[in-house]
C-alpha atoms as a PDB file:
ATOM      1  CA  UNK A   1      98.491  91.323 126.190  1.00  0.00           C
ATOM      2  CA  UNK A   2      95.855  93.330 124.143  1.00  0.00           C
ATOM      3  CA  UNK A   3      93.131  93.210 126.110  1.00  0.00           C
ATOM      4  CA  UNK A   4      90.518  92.906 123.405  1.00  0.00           C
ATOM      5  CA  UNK A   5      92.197  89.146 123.305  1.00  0.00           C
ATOM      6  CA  UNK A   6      90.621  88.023 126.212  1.00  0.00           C
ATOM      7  CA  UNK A   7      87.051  88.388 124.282  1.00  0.00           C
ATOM      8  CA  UNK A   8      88.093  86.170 121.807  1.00  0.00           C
ATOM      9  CA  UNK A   9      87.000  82.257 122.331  1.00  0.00           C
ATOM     10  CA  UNK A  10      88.524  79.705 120.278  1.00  0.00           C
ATOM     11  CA  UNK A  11      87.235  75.792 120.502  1.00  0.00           C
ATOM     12  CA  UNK A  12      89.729  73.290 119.924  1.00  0.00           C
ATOM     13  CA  UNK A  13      87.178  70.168 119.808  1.00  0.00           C
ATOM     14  CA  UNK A  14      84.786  72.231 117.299  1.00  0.00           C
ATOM     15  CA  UNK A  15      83.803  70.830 114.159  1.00  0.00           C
ATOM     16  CA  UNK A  16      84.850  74.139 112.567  1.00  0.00           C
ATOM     17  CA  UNK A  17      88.710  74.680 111.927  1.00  0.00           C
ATOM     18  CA  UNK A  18      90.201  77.160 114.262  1.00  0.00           C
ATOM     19  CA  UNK A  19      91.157  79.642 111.728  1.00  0.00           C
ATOM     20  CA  UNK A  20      87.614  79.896 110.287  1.00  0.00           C
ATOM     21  CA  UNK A  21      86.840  80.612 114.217  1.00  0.00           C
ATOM     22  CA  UNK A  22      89.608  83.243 114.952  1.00  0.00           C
ATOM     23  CA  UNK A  23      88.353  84.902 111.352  1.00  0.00           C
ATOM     24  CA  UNK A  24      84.909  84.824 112.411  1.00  0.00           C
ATOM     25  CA  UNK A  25      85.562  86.118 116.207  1.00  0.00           C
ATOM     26  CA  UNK A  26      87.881  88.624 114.671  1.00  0.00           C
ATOM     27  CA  UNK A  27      85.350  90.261 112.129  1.00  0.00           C
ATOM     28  CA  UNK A  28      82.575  90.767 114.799  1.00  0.00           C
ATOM     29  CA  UNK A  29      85.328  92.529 116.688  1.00  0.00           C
ATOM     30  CA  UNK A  30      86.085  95.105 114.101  1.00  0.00           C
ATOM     31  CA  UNK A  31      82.469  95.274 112.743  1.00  0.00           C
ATOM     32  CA  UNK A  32      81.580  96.241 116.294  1.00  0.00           C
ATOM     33  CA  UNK A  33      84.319  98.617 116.766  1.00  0.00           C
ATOM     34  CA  UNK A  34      86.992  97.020 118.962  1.00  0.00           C
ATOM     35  CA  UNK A  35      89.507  97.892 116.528  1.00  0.00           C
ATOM     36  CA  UNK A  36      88.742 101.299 114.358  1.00  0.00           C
ATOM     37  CA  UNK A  37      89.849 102.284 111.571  1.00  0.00           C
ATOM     38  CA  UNK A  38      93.772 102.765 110.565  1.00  0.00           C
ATOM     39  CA  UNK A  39      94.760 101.257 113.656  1.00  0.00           C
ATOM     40  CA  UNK A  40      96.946  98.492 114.010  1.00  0.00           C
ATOM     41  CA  UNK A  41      95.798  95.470 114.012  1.00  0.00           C
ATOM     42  CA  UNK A  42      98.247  92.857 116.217  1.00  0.00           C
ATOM     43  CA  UNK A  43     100.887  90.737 114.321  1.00  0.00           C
ATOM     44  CA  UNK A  44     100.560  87.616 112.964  1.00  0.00           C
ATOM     45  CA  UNK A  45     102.732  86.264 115.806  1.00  0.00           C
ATOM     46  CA  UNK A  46     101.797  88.139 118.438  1.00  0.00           C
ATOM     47  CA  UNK A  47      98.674  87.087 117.885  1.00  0.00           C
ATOM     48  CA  UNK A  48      99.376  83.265 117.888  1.00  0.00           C
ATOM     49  CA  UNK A  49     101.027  83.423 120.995  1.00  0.00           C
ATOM     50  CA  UNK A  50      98.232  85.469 122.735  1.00  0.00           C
ATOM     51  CA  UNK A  51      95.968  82.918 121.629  1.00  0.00           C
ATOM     52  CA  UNK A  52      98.114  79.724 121.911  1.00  0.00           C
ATOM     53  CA  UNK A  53      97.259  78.998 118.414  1.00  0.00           C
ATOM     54  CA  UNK A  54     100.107  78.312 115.293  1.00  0.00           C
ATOM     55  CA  UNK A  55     101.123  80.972 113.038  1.00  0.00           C
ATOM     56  CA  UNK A  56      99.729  78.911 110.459  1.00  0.00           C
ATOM     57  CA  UNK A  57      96.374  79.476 111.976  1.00  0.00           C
ATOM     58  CA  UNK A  58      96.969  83.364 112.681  1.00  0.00           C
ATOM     59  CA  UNK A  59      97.815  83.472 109.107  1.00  0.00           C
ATOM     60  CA  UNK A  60      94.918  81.751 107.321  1.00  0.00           C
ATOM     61  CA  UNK A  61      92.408  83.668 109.698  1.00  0.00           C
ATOM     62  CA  UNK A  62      94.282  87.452 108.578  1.00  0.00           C
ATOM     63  CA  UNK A  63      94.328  86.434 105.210  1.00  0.00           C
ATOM     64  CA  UNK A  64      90.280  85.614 105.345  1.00  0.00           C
ATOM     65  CA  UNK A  65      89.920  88.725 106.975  1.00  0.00           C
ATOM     66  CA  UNK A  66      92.229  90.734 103.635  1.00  0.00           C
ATOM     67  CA  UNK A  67      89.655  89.039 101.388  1.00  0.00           C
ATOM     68  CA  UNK A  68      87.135  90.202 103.249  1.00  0.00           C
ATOM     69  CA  UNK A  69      88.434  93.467 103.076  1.00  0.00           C
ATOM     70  CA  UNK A  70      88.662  94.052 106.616  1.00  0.00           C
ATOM     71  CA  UNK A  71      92.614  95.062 106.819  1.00  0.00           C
ATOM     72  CA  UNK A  72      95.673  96.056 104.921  1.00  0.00           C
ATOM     73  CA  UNK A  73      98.745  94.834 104.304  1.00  0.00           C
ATOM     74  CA  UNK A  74     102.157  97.304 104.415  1.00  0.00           C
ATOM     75  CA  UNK A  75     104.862  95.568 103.904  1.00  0.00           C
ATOM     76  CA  UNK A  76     107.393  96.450 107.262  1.00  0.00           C
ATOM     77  CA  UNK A  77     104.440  98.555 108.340  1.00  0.00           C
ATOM     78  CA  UNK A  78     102.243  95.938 109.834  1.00  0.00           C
ATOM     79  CA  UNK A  79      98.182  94.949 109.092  1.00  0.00           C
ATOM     80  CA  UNK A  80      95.957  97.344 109.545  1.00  0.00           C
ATOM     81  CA  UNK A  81      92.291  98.405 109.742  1.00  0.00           C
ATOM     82  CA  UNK A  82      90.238  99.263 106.348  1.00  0.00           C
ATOM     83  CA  UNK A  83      87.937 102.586 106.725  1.00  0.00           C
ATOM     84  CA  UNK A  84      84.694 100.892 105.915  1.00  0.00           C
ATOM     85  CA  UNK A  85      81.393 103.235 105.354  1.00  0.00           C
ATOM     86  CA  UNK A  86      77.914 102.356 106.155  1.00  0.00           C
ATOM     87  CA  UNK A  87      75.327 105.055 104.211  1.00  0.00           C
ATOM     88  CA  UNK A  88      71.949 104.832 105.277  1.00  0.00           C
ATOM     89  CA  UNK A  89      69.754 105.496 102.157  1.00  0.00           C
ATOM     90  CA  UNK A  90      67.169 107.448 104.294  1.00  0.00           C
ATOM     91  CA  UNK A  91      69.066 110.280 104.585  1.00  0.00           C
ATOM     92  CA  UNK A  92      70.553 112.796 101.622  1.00  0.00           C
ATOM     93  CA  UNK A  93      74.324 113.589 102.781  1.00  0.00           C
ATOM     94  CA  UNK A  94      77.526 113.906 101.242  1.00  0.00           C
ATOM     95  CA  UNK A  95      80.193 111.836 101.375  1.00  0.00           C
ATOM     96  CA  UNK A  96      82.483 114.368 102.941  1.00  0.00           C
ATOM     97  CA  UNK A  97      79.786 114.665 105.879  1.00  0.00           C
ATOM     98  CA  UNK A  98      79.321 110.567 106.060  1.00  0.00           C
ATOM     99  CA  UNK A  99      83.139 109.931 106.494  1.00  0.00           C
ATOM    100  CA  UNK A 100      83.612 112.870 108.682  1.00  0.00           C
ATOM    101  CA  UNK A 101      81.301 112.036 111.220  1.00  0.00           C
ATOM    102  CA  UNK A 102      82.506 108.638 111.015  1.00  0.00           C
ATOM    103  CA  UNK A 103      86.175 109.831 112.172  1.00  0.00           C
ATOM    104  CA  UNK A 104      87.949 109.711 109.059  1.00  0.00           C
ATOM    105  CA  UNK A 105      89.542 112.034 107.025  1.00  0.00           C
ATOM    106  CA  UNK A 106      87.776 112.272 103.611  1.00  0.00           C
ATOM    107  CA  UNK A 107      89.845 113.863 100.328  1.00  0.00           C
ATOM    108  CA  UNK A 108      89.972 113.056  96.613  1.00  0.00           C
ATOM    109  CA  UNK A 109      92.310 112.859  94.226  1.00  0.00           C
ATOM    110  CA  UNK A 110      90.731 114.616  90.581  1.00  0.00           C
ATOM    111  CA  UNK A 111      90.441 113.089  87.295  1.00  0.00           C
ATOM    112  CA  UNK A 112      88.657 115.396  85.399  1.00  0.00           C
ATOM    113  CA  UNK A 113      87.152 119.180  86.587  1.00  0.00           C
ATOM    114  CA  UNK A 114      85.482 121.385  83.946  1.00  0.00           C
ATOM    115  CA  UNK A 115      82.918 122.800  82.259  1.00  0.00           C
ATOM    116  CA  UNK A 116      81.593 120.494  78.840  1.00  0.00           C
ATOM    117  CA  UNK A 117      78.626 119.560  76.743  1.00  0.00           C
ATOM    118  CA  UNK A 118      76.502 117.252  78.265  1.00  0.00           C
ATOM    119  CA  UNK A 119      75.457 114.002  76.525  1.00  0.00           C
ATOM    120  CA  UNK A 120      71.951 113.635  75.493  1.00  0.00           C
ATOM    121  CA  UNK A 121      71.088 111.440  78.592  1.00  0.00           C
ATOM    122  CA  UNK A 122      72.335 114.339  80.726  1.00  0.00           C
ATOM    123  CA  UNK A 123      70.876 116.847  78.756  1.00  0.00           C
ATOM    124  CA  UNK A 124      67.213 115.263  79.281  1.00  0.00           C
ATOM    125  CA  UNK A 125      67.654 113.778  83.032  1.00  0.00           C
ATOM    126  CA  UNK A 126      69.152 117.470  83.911  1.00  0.00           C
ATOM    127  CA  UNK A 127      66.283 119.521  81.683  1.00  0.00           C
ATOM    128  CA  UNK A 128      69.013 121.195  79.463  1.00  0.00           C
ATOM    129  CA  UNK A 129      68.686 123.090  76.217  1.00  0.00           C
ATOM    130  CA  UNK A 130      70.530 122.118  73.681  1.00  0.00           C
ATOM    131  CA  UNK A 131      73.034 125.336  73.905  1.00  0.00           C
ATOM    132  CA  UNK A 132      73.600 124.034  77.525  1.00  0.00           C
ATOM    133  CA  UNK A 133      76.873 123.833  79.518  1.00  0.00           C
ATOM    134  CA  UNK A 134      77.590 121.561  82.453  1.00  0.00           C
ATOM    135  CA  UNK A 135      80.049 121.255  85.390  1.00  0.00           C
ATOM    136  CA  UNK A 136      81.817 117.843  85.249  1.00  0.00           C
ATOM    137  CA  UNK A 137      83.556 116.233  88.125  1.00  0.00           C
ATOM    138  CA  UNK A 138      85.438 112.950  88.273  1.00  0.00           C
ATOM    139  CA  UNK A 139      87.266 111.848  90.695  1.00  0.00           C
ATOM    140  CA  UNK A 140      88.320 109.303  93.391  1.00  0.00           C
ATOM    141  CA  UNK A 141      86.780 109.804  96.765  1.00  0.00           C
ATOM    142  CA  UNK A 142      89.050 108.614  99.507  1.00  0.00           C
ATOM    143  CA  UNK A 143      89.166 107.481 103.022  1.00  0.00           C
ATOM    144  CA  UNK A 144      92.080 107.496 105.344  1.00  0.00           C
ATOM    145  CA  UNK A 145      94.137 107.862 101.909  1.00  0.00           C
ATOM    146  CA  UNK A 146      92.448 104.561 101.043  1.00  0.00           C
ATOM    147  CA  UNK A 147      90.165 104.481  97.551  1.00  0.00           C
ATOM    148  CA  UNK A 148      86.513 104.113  98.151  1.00  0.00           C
ATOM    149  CA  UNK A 149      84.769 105.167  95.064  1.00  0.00           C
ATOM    150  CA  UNK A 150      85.159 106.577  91.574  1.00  0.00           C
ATOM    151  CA  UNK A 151      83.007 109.144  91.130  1.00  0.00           C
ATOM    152  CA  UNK A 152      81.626 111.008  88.107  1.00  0.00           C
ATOM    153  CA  UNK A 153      79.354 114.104  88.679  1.00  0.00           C
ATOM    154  CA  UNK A 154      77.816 116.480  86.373  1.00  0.00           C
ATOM    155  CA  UNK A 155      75.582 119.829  87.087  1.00  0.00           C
ATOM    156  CA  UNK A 156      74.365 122.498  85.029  1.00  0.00           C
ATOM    157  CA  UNK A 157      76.683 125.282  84.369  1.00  0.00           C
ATOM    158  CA  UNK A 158      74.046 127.427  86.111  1.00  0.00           C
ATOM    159  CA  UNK A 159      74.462 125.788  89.177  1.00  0.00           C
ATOM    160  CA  UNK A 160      78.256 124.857  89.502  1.00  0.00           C
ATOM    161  CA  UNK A 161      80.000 127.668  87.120  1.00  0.00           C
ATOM    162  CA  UNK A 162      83.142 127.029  88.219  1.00  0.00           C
ATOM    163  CA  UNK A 163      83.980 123.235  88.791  1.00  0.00           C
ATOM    164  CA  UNK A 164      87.136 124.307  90.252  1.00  0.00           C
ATOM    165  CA  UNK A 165      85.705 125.543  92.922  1.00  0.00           C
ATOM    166  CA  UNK A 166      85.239 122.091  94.524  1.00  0.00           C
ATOM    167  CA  UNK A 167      88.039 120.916  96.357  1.00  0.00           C
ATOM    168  CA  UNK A 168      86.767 118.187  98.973  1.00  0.00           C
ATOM    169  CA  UNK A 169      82.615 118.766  99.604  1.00  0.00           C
ATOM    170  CA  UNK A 170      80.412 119.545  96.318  1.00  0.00           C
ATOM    171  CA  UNK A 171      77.493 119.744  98.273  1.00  0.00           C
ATOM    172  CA  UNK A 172      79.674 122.315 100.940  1.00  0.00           C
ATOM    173  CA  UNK A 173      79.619 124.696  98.071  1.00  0.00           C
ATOM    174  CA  UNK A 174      76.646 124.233  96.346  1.00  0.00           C
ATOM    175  CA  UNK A 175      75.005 125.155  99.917  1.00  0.00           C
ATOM    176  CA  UNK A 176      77.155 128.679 100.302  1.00  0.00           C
ATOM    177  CA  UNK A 177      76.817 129.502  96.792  1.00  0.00           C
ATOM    178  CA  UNK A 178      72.855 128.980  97.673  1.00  0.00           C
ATOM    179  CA  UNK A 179      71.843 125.973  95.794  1.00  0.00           C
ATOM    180  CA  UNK A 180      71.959 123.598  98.287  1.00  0.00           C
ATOM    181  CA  UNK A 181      70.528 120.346  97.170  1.00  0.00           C
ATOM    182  CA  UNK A 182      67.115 119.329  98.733  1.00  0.00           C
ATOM    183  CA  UNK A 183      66.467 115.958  97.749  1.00  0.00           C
ATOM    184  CA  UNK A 184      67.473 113.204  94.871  1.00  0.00           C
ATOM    185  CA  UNK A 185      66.660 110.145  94.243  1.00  0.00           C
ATOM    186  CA  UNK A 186      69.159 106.953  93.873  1.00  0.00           C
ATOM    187  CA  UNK A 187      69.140 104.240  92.427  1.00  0.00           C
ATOM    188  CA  UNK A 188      72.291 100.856  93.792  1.00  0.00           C
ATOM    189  CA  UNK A 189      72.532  98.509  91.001  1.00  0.00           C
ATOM    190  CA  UNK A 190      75.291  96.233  91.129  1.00  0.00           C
ATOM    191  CA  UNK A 191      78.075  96.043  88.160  1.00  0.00           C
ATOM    192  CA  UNK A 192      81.310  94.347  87.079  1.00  0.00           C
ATOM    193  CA  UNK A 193      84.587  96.367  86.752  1.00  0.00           C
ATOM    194  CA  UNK A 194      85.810  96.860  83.422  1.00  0.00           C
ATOM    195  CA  UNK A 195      89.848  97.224  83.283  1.00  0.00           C
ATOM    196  CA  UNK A 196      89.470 100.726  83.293  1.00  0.00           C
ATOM    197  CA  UNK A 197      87.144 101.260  85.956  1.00  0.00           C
ATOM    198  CA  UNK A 198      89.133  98.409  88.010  1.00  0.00           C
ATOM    199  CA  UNK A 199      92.691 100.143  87.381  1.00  0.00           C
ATOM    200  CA  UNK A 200      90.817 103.648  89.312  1.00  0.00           C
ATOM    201  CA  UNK A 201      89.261 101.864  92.139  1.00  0.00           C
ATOM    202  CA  UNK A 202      92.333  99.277  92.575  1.00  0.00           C
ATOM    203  CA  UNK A 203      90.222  96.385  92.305  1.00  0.00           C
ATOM    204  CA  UNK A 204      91.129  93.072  89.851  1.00  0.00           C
ATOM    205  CA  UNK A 205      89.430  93.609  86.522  1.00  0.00           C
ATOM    206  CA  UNK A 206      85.884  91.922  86.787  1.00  0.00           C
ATOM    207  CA  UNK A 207      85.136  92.541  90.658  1.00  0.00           C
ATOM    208  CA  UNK A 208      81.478  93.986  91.442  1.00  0.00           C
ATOM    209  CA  UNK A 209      81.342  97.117  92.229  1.00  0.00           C
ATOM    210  CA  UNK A 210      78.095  99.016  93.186  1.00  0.00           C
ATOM    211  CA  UNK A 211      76.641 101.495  90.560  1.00  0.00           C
ATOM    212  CA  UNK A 212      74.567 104.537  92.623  1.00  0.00           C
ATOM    213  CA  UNK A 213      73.363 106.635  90.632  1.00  0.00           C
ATOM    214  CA  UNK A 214      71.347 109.795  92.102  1.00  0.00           C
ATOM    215  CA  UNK A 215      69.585 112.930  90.725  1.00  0.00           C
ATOM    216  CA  UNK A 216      69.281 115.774  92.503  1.00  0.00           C
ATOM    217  CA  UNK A 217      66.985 118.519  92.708  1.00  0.00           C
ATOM    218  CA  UNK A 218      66.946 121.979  94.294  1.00  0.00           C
ATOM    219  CA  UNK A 219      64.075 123.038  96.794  1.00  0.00           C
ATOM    220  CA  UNK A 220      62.242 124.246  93.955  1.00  0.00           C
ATOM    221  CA  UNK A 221      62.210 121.219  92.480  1.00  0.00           C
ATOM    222  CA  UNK A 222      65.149 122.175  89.463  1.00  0.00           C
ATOM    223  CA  UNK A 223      67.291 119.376  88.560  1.00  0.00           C
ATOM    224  CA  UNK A 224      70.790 120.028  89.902  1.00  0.00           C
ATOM    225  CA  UNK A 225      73.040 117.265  89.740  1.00  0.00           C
ATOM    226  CA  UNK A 226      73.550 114.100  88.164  1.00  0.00           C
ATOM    227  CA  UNK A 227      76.139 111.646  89.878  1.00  0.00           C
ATOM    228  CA  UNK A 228      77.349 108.679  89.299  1.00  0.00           C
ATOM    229  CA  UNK A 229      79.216 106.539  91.720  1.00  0.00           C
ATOM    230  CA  UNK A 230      80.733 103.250  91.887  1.00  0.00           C
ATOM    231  CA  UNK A 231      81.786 101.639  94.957  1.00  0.00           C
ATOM    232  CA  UNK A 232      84.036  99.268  96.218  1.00  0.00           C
ATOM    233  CA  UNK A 233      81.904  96.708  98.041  1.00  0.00           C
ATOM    234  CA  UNK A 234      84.744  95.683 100.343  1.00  0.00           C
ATOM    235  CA  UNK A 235      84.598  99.174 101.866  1.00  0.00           C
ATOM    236  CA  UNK A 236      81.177 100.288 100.961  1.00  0.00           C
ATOM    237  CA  UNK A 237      77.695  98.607 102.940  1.00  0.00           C
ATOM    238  CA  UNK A 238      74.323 100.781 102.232  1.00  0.00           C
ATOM    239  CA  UNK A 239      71.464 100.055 104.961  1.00  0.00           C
ATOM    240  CA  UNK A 240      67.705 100.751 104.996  1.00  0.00           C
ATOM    241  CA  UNK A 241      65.351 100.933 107.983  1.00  0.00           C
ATOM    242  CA  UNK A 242      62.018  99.628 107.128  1.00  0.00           C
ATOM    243  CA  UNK A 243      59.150 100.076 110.083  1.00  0.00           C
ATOM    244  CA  UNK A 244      55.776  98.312 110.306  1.00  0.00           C
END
């Protein structure tokens, strides 16, 4: 038997149904780490019969847990655990660094990597002339091979000329070309998915996503990079310490 089983408590005589209780037991396990990330979570049998509850019951409390976003489904693979990535907004870091020291294994698959003319929004929020080039990035940003986040960056030519250059961690060369970004400032607002947007970050058409957008500056206080990226809320939590 798994021993993470024995933790779990199920009440027969509750007023709440026993699915809704194995859901709820099962969450705060993963949330608090009993099961990580990618591993395998046990089968929809096995885990009636460790429990002494009906498949039915196994059943309705993984399939809470899928809408929750919580596991994955491979068909004759078995359910497994979603990477899920908690950002603290206290703290400037990549996501290359976050998911890293998380334990997973960060990548991205392009959609776009050049050099172009910026739009007059990113012209005046990046302090371009109007002969100006910029580096533009787009791209999915992965965990575990699992999307997270589309992502659309773009930075003067001056400080990213060659967007190739980037393969996994913008701010990794930014920093050992020596324009390592000092601070930004973000802003979360929360959108819907157009069927574009939903098609990238494998979501149904309509699903909220969260919009963060952040400017960055160099130490001297130049505008470096303008980056837009929306999240998949089922994978992605942002938290805030506040003191008093």
């Amino acid at each position: 038997m798994d021993p993470r089983f024995p933790q779990l408590r199920l009440d027969p005589q509750g007023a709440t149904p026993l699915y809704q209780q194995l859901a709820r037991q099962l969450e705060q396990a993963i949330e608090t780490g009993a099961w990580q990330a990618g591993e395998a979570l046990p089968s929809e049998r096995n885990l009636a019969e460790s429990l002494e509850v009906s498949r039915i019951t196994a059943r309705k409390a993984l399939d809470r847990l899928a809408e929750l976003g919580l596991i994955r489904r491979s068909r004759g693979s078995g359910t497994f655990i979603t990477p899920r990535l908690n950002q603290s907004l206290s703290r400037l870091s990549s996501f290359t660094e976050l998911l890293t020291q998380r334990g997973f294994t960060p990548s991205s698959h392009w959609l776009a990597r050049g050099l172009a003319t910026p739009s007059v929004e990113e012209g005046m929020r990046l302090g371009l002339g109007a002969d100006a080039r910029v580096a533009r990035l787009k791209r999915l940003r992965l965990a575990d091979e699992v999307v997270m986040a589309v992502e659309e960056s773009c930075l003067p030519e001056a400080v990213l000329p060659d967007p190739r250059a980037v393969e996994t961690s913008l701010y990794a060369v930014l920093e050992a070309s020596g324009k390592r970004v000092a601070r930004a400032l973000q802003h979360v607002t929360a959108i819907n998915a157009d069927a574009e947007l939903a098609a990238l970050a494998e979501v149904p058409e309509g699903q909220a996503l969260l919009k963060v957008t952040r400017l960055g500056y160099l130490a001297d206080g130049t505008p470096a990079e303008l980056t837009v990226t929306y999240c998949r809320t089922d994978y992605y939590d942002f938290m805030v310490e506040l003191t008093r």
